[in-house]
C-alpha atoms as a PDB file:
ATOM      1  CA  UNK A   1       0.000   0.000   0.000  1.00  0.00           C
ATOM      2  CA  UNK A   2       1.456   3.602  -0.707  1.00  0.00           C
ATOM      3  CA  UNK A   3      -0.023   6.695   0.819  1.00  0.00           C
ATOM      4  CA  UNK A   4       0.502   9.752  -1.254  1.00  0.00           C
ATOM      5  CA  UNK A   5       1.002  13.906   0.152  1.00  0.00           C
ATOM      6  CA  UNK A   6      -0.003  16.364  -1.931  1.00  0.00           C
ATOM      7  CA  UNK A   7       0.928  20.059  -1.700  1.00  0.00           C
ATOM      8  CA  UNK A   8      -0.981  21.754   0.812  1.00  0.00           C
ATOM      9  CA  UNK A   9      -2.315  24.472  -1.018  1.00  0.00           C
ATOM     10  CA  UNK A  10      -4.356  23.987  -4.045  1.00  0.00           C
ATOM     11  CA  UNK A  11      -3.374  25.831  -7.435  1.00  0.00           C
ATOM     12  CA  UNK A  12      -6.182  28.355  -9.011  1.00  0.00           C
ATOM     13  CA  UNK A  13      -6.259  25.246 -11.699  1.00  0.00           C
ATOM     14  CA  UNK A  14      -6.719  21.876  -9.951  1.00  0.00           C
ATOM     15  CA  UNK A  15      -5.019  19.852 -12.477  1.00  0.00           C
ATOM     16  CA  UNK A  16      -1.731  21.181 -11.968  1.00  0.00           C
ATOM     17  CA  UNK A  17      -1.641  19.779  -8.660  1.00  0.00           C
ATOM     18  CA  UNK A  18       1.443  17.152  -8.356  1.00  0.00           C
ATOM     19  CA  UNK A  19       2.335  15.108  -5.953  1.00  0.00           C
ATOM     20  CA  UNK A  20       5.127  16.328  -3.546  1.00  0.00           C
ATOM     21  CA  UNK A  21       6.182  13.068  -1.495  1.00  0.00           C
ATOM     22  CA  UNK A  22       5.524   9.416  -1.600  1.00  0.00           C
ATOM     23  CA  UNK A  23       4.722   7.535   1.601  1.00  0.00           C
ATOM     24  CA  UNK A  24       6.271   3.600   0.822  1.00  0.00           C
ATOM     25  CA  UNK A  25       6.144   0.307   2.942  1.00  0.00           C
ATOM     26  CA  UNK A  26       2.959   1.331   5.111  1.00  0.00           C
ATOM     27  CA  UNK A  27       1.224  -1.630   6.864  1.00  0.00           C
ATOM     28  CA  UNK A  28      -2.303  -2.752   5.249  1.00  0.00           C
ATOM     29  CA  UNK A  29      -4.667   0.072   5.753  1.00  0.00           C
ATOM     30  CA  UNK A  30      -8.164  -1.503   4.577  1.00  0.00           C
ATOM     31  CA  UNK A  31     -10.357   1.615   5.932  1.00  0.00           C
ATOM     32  CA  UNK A  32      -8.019   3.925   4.660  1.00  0.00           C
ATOM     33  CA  UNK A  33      -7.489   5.474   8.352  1.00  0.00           C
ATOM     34  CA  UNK A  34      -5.177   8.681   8.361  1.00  0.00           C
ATOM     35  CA  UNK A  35      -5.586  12.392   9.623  1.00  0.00           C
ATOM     36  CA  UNK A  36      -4.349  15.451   8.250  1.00  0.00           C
ATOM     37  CA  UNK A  37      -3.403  18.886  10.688  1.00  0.00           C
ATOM     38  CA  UNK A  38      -5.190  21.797   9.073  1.00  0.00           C
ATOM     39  CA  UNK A  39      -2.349  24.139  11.036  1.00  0.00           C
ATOM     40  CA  UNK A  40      -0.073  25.494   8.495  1.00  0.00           C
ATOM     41  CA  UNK A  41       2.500  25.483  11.612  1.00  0.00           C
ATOM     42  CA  UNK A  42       1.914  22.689  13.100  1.00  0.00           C
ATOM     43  CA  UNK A  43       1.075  20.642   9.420  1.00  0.00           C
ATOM     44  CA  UNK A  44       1.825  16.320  10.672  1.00  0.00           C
ATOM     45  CA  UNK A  45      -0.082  13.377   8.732  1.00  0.00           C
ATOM     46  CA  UNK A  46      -1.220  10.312  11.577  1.00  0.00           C
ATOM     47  CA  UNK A  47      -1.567   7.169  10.037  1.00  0.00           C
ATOM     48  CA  UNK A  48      -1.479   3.207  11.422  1.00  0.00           C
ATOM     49  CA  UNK A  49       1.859   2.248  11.115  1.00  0.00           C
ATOM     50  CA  UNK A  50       1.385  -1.449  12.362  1.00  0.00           C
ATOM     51  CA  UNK A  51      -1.725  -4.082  11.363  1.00  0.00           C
ATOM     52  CA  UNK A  52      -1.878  -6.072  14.874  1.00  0.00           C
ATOM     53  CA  UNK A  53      -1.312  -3.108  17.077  1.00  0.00           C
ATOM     54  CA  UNK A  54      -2.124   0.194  18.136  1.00  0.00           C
ATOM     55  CA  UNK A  55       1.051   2.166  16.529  1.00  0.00           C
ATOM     56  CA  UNK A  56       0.481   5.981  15.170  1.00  0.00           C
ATOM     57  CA  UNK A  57       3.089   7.184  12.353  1.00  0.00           C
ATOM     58  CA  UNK A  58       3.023  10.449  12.438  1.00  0.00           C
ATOM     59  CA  UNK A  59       5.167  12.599   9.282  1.00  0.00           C
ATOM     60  CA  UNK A  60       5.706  16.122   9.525  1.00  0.00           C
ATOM     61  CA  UNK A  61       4.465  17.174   6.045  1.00  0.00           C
ATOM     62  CA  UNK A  62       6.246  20.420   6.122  1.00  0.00           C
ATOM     63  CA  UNK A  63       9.682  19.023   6.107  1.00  0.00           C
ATOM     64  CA  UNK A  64       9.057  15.897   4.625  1.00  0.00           C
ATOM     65  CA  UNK A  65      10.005  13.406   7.064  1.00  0.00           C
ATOM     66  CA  UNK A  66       8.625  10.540   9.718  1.00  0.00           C
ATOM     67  CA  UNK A  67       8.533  13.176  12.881  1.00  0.00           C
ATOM     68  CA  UNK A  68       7.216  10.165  15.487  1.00  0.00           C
ATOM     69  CA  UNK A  69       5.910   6.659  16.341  1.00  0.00           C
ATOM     70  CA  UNK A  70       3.534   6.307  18.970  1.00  0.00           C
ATOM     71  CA  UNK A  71       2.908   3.597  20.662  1.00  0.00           C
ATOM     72  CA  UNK A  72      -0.899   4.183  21.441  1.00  0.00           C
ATOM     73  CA  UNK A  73      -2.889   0.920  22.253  1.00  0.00           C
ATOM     74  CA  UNK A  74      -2.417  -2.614  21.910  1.00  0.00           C
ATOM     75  CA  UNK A  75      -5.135  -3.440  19.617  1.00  0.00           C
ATOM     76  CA  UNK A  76      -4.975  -2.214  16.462  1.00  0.00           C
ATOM     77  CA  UNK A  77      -6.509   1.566  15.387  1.00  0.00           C
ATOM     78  CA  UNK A  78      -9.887   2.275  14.415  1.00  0.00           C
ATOM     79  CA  UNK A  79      -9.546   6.250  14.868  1.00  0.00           C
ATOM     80  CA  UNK A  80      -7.348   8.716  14.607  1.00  0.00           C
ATOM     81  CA  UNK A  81      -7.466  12.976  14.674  1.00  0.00           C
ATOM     82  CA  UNK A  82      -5.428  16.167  15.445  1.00  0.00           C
ATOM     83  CA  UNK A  83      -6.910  18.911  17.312  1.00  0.00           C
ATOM     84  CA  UNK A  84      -7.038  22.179  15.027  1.00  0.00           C
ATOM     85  CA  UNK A  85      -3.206  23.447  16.492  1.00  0.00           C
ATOM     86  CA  UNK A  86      -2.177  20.205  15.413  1.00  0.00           C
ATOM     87  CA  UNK A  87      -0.885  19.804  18.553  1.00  0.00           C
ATOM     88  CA  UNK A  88      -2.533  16.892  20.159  1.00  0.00           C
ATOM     89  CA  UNK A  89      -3.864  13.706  18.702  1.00  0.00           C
ATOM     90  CA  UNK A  90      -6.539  11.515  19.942  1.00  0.00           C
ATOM     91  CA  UNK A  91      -6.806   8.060  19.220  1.00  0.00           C
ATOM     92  CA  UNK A  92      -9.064   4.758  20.099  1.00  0.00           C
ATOM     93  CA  UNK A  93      -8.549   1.099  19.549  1.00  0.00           C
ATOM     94  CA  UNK A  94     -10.849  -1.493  17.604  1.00  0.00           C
ATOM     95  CA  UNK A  95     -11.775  -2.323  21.413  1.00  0.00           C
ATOM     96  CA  UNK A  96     -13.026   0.710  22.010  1.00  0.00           C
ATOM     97  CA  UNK A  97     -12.774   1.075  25.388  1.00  0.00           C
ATOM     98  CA  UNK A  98     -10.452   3.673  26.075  1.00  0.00           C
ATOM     99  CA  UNK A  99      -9.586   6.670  24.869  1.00  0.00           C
ATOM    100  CA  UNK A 100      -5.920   8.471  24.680  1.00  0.00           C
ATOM    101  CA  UNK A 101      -4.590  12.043  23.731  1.00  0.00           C
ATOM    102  CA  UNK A 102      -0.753  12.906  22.718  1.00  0.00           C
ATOM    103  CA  UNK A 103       1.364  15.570  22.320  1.00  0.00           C
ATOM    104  CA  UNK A 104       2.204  16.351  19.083  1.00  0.00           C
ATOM    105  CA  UNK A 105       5.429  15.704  17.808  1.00  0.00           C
ATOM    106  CA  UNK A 106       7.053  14.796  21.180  1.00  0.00           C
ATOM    107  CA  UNK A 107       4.261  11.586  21.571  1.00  0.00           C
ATOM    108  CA  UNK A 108       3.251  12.290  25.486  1.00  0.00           C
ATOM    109  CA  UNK A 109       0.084  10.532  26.536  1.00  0.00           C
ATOM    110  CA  UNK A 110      -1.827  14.230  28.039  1.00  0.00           C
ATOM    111  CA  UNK A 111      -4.729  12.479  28.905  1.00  0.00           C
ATOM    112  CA  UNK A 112      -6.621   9.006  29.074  1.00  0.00           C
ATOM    113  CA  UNK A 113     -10.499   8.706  29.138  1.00  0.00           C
ATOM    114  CA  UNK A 114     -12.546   5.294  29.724  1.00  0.00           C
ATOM    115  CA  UNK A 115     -15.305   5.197  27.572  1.00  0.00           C
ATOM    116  CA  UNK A 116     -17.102   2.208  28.718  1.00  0.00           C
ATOM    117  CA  UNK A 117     -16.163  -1.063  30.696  1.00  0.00           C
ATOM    118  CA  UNK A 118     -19.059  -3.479  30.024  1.00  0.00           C
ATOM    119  CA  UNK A 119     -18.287  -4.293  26.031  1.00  0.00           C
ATOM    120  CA  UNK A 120     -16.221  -3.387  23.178  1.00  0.00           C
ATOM    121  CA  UNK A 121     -17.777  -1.003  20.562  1.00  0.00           C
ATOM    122  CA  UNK A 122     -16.765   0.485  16.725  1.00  0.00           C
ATOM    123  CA  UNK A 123     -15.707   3.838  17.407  1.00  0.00           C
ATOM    124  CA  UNK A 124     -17.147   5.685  14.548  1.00  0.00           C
ATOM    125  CA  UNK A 125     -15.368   9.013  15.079  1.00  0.00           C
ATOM    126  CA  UNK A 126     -13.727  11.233  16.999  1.00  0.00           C
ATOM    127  CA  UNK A 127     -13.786  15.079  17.331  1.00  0.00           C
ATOM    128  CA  UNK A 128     -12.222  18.176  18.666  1.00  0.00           C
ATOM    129  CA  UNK A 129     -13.651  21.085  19.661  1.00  0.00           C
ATOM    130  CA  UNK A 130     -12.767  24.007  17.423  1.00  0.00           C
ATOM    131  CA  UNK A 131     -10.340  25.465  21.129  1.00  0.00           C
ATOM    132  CA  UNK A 132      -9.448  22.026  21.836  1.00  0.00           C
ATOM    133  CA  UNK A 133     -11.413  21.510  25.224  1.00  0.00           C
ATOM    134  CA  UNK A 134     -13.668  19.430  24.431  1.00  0.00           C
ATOM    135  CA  UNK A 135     -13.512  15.791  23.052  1.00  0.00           C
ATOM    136  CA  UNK A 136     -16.248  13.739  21.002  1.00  0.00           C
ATOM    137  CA  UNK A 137     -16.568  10.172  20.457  1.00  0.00           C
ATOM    138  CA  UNK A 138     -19.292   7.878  18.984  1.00  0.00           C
ATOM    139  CA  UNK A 139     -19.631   4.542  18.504  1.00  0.00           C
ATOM    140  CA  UNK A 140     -22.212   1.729  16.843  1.00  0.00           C
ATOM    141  CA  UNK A 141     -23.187   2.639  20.253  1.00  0.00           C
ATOM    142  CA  UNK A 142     -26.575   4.608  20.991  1.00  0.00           C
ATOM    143  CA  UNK A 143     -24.477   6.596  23.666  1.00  0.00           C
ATOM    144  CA  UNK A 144     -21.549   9.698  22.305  1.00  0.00           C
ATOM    145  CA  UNK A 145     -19.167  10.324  24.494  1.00  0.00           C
ATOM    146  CA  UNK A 146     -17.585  13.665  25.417  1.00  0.00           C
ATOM    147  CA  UNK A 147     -14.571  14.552  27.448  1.00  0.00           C
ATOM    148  CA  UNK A 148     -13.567  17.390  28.876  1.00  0.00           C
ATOM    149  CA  UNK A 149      -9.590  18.133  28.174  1.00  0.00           C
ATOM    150  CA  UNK A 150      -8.580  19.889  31.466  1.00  0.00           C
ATOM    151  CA  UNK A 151      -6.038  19.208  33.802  1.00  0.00           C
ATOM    152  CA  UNK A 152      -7.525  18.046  37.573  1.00  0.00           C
ATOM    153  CA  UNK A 153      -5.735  20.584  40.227  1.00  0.00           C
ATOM    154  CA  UNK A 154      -3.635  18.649  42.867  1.00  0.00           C
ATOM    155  CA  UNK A 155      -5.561  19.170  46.493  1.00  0.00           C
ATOM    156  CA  UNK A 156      -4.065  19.287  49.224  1.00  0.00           C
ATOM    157  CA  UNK A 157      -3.572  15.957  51.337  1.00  0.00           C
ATOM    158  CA  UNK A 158      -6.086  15.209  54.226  1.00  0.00           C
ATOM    159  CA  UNK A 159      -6.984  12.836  56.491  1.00  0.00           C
ATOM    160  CA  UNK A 160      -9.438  11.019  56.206  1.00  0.00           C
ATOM    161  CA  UNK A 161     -12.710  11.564  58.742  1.00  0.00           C
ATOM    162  CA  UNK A 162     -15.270   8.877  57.788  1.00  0.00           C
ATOM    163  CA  UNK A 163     -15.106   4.905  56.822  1.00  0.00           C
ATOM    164  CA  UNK A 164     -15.323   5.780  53.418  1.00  0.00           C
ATOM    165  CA  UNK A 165     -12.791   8.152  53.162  1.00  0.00           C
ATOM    166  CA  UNK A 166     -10.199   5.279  54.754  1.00  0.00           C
ATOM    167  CA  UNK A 167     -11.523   2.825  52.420  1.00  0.00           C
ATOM    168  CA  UNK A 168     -10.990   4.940  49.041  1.00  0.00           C
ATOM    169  CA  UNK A 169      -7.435   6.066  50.625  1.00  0.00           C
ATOM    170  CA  UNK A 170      -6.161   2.035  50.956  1.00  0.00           C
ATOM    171  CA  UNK A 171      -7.767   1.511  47.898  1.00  0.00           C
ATOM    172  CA  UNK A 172      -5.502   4.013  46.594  1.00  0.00           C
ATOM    173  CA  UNK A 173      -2.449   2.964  48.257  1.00  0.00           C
ATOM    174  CA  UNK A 174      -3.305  -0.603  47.135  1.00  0.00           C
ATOM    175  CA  UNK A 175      -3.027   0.098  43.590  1.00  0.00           C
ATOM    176  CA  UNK A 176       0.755   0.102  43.891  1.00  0.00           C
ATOM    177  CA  UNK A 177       0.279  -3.396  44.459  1.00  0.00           C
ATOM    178  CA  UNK A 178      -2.190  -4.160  41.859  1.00  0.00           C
ATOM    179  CA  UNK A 179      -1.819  -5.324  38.114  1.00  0.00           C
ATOM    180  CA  UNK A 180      -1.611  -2.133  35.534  1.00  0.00           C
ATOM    181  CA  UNK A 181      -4.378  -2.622  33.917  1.00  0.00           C
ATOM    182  CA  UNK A 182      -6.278  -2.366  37.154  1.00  0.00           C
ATOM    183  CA  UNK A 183      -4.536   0.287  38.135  1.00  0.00           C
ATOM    184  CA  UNK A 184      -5.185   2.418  34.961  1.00  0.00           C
ATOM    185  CA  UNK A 185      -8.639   2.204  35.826  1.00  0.00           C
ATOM    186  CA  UNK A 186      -8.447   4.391  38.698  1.00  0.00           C
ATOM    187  CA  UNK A 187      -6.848   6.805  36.327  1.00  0.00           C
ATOM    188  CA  UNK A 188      -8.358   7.760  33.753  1.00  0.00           C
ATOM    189  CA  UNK A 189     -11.237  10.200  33.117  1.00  0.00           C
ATOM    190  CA  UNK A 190     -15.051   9.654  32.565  1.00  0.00           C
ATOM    191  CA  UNK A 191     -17.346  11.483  30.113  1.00  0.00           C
ATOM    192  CA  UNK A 192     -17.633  14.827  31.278  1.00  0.00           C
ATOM    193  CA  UNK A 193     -20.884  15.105  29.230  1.00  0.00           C
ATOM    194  CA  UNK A 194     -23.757  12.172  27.284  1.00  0.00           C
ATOM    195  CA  UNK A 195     -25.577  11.985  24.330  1.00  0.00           C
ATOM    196  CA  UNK A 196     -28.280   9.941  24.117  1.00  0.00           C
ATOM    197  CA  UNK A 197     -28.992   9.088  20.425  1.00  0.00           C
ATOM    198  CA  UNK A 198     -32.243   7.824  18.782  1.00  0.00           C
ATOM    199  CA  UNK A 199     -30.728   4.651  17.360  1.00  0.00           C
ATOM    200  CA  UNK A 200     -28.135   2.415  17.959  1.00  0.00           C
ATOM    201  CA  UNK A 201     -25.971   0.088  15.002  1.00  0.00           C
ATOM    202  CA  UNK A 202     -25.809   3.094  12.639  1.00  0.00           C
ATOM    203  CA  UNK A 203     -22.728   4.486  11.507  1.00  0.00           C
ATOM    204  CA  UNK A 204     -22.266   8.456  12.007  1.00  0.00           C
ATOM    205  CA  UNK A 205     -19.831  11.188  12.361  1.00  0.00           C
ATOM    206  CA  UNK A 206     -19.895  13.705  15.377  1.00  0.00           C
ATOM    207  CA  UNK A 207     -18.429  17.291  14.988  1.00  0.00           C
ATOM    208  CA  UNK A 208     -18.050  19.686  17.944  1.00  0.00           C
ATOM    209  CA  UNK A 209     -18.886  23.427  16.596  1.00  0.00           C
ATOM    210  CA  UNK A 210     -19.777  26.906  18.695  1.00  0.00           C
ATOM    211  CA  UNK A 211     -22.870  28.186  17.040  1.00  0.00           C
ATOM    212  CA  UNK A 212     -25.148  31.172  18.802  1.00  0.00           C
ATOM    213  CA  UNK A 213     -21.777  31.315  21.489  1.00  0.00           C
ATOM    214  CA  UNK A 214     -22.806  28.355  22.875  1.00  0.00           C
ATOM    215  CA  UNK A 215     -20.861  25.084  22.871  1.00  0.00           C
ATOM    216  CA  UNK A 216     -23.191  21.992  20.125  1.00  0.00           C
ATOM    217  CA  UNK A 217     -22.854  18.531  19.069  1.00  0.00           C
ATOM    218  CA  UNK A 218     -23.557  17.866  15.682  1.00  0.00           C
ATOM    219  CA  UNK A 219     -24.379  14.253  14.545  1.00  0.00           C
ATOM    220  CA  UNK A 220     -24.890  13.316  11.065  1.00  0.00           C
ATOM    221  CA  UNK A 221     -25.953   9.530  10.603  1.00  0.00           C
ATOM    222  CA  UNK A 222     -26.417   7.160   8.472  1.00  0.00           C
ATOM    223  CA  UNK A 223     -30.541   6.931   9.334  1.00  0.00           C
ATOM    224  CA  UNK A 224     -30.224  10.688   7.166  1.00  0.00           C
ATOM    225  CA  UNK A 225     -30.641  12.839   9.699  1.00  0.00           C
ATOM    226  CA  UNK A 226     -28.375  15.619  11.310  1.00  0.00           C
ATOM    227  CA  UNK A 227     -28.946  15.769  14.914  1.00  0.00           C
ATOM    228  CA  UNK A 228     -27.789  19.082  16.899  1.00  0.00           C
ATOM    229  CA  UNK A 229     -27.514  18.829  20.740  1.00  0.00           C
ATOM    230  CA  UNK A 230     -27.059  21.578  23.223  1.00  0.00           C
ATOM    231  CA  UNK A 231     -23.822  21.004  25.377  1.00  0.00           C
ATOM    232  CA  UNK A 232     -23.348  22.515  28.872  1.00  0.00           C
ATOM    233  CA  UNK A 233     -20.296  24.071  29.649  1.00  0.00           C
ATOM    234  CA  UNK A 234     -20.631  24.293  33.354  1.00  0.00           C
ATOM    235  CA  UNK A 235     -22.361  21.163  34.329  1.00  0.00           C
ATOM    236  CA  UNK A 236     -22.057  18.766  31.744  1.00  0.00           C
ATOM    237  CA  UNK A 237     -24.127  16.086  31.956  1.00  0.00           C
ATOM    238  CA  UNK A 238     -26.462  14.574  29.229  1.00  0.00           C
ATOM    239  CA  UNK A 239     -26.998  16.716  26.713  1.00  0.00           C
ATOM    240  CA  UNK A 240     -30.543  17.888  25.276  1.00  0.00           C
ATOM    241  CA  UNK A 241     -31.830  17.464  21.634  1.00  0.00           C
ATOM    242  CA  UNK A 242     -32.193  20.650  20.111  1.00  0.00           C
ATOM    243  CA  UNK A 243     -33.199  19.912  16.524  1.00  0.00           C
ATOM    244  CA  UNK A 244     -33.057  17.510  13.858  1.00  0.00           C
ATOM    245  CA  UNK A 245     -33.109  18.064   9.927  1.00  0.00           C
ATOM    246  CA  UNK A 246     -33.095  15.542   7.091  1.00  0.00           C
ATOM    247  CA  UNK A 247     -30.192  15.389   5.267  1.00  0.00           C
ATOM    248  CA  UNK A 248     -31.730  14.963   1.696  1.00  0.00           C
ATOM    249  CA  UNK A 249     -33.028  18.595   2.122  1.00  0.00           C
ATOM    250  CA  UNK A 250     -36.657  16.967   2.305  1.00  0.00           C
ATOM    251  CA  UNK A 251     -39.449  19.041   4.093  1.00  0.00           C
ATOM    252  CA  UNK A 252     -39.937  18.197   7.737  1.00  0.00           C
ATOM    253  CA  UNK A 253     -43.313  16.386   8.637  1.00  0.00           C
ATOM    254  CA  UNK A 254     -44.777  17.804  11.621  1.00  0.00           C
ATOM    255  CA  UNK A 255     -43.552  17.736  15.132  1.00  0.00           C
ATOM    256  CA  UNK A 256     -39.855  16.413  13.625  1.00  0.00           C
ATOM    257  CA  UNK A 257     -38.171  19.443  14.429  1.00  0.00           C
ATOM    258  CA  UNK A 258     -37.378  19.146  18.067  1.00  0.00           C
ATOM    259  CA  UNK A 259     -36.822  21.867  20.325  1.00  0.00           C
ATOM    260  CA  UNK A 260     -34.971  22.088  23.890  1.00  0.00           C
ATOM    261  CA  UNK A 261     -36.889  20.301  26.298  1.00  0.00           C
ATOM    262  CA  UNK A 262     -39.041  17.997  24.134  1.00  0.00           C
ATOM    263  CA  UNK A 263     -38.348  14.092  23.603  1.00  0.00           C
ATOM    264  CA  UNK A 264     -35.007  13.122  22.115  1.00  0.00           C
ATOM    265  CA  UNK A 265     -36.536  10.790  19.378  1.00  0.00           C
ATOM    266  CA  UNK A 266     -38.250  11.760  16.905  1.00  0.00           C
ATOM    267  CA  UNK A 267     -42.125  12.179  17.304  1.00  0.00           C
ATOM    268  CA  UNK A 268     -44.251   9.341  15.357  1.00  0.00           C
ATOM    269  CA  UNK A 269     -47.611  11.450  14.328  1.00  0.00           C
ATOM    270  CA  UNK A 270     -50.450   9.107  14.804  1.00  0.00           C
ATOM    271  CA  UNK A 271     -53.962   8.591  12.862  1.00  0.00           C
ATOM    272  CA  UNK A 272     -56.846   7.217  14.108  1.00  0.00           C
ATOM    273  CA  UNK A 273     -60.296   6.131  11.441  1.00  0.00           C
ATOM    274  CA  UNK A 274     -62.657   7.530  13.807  1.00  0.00           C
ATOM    275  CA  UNK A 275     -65.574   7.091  11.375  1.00  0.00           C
ATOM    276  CA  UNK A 276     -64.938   3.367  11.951  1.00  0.00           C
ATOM    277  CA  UNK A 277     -64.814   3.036  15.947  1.00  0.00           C
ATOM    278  CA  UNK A 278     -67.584   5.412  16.558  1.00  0.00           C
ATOM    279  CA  UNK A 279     -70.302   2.938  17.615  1.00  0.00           C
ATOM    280  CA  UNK A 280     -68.056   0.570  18.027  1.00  0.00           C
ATOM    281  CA  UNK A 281     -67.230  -2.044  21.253  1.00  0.00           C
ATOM    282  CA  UNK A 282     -63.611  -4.192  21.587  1.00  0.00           C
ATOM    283  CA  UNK A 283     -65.054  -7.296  23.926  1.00  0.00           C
ATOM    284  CA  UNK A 284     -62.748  -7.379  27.089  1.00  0.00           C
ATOM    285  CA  UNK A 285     -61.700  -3.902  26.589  1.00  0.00           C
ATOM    286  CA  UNK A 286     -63.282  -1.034  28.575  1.00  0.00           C
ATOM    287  CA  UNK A 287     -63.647   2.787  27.855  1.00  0.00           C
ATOM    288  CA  UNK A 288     -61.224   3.557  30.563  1.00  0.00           C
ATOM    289  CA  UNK A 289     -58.861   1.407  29.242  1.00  0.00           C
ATOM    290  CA  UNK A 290     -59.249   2.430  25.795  1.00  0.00           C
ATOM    291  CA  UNK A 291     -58.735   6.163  27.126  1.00  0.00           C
ATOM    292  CA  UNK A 292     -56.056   5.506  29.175  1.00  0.00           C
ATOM    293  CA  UNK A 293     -54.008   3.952  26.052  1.00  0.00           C
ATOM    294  CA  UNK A 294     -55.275   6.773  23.613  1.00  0.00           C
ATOM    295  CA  UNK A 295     -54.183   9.832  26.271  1.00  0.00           C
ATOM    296  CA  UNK A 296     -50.735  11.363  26.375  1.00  0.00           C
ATOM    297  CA  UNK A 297     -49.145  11.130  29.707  1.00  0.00           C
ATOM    298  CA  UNK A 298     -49.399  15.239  30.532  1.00  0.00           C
ATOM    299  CA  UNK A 299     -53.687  14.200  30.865  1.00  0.00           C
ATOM    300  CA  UNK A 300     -53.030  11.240  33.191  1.00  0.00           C
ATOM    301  CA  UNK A 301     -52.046  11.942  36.751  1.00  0.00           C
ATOM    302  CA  UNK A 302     -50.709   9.218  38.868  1.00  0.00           C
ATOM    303  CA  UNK A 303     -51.729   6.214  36.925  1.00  0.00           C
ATOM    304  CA  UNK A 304     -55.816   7.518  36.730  1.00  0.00           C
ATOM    305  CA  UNK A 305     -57.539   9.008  33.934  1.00  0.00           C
ATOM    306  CA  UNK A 306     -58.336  13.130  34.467  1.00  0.00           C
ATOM    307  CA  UNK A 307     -62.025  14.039  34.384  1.00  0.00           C
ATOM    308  CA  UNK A 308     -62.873  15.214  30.345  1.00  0.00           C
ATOM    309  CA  UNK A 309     -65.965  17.475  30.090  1.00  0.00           C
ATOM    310  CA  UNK A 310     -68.566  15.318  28.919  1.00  0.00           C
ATOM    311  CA  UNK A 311     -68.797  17.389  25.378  1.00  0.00           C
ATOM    312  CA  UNK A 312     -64.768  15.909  24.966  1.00  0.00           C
ATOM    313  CA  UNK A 313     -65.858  12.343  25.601  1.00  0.00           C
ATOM    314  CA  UNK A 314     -68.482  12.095  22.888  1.00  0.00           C
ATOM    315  CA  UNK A 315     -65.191  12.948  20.635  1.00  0.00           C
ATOM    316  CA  UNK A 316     -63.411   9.233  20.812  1.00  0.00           C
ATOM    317  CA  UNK A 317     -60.318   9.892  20.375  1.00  0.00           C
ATOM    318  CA  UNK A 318     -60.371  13.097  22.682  1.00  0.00           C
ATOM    319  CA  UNK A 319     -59.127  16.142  20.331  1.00  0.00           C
ATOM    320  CA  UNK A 320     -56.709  18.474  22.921  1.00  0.00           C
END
């Protein structure tokens, strides 16, 4: 497999672009994984450079040359990116599990973030935000992860005053005696914020972007929608569904744009033949039961129906 660099800056006419340096000998690359800096100072290419484990080539594609091999994770890669100073890269495993950032060229691991514990997942992508705080990653998953890229303050050392405080500090001091990969565990970060998403087992793409000054997750999947969540900057947390649009540029049906606070799927507008079930009688089935089916939840108040004028019961279904 060969991996070709072009120049960086395209010519007013695009077929006199040429190539500038040839890439030879890389490992088999069958998803064509790499990532490209957009800094013009900081300008470094990322791609696998092994096919059984976790290794990053990176090439500084200003001067031409191999700049750094990272050693990142022990599977093999399934993602790869550079934040927009080109100055950190963030990479996951076909495991999925965990999550690492580097510096860029030196190769320090800055950070490590535990996406889940229970099973392995295809990461699908991974994103920076635009100022390189933030950190996205979906998966196959229904859940996107993101992390928040700040360094935890060292606190002062205290003694512990309650059974729980002497139980996490042996815990602690037990780690030194404990395999690494139990120890990691206890080190690395969680998601600072969650996204729950309307389907699972779809492939997608996540991109972190500031839009109205306040900090969004954009989604675009393969079900054809784009899916815009509001992110919290203070508290984190899950994140809400804002809106949705349809990627084919289709109109919307009804109730399918979402706004903050409403349900994060999409809404499912129901029709009912009421011509055909006026008069009508389902054996075993009762008009309470039949209302308490038919009525949204905002009507029904701890499990009983609400009292409906009788002029709204003639009306089967109820029209609100």
């Amino acid at each position: 497999m060969k991996v070709l660099h072009t120049i960086r800056e395209t010519p007013p006419n695009p077929s006199d672009m040429k190539v500038l340096h040839t890439i030879r000998e890389t490992p088999p690359n069958p998803s064509g994984l790499c990532a490209l800096s957009i800094s013009n100072d900081n300008c470094y290419l990322a791609y696998p450079g092994s096919a059984t484990i976790g290794e990053v080539q990176v090439f500084d594609t200003v001067n031409l040359r191999a700049a750094n091999m990272i050693p990142a994770h022990d599977s093999p890669l399934a993602a790869v990116v550079f934040d927009a100073s080109g100055t950190k890269l963030a990479t996951a495993s076909e495991k999925g599990t965990v999550i690492r950032v580097f510096s860029i060229p030196e190769g320090q691991k800055l950070f490590e973030f535990r996406r889940g514990v229970k099973r392995c997942v295809s990461i699908c992508s991974l994103a920076f935000s635009m100022e390189g705080l933030y950190l996205s990653a979906s998966s196959n998953t229904e859940t996107v992860h993101i992390f928040k890229l700040e360094t935890q303050k060292e606190k002062p050392t205290e003694e512990p005053t309650t059974w729980g405080g002497y139980f996490g500090k042996v815990l602690m001091a037990s780690t030194t005696y404990l395999p690494s990969q139990v120890t990691e565990m206890f080190t690395q970060g969680r998601a600072f914020a969650t996204v729950r998403l309307p389907f699972s087992g779809h492939k997608n793409i996540c991109a972190l972007a500031l839009i109205q000054k306040i900090p969004r997750l954009l989604v675009a999947a393969a079900d054809g929608y784009l899916y815009l969540y509001n992110l919290d900057p203070q508290e984190g947390g899950e994140c809400t569904l804002m809106k949705q649009h349809r990627l084919d540029g289709s109109a919307e049906p009804p109730n399918e744009i979402l706004e903050q606070g409403s349900h994060d799927r999409p809404l499912t507008a129901q029709t009912y033949n009421t011509a055909g079930m006026k008069g009508t009688h389902t054996p075993g089935c009762s008009k309470t039961m039949v209302q308490r089916t038919l009525l949204p939840n905002s009507v029904r108040t701890f499990g009983q129906v609400s009292r409906i004028k009788s002029s709204e019961r003639r009306e089967y279904p109820p029209h609100f």
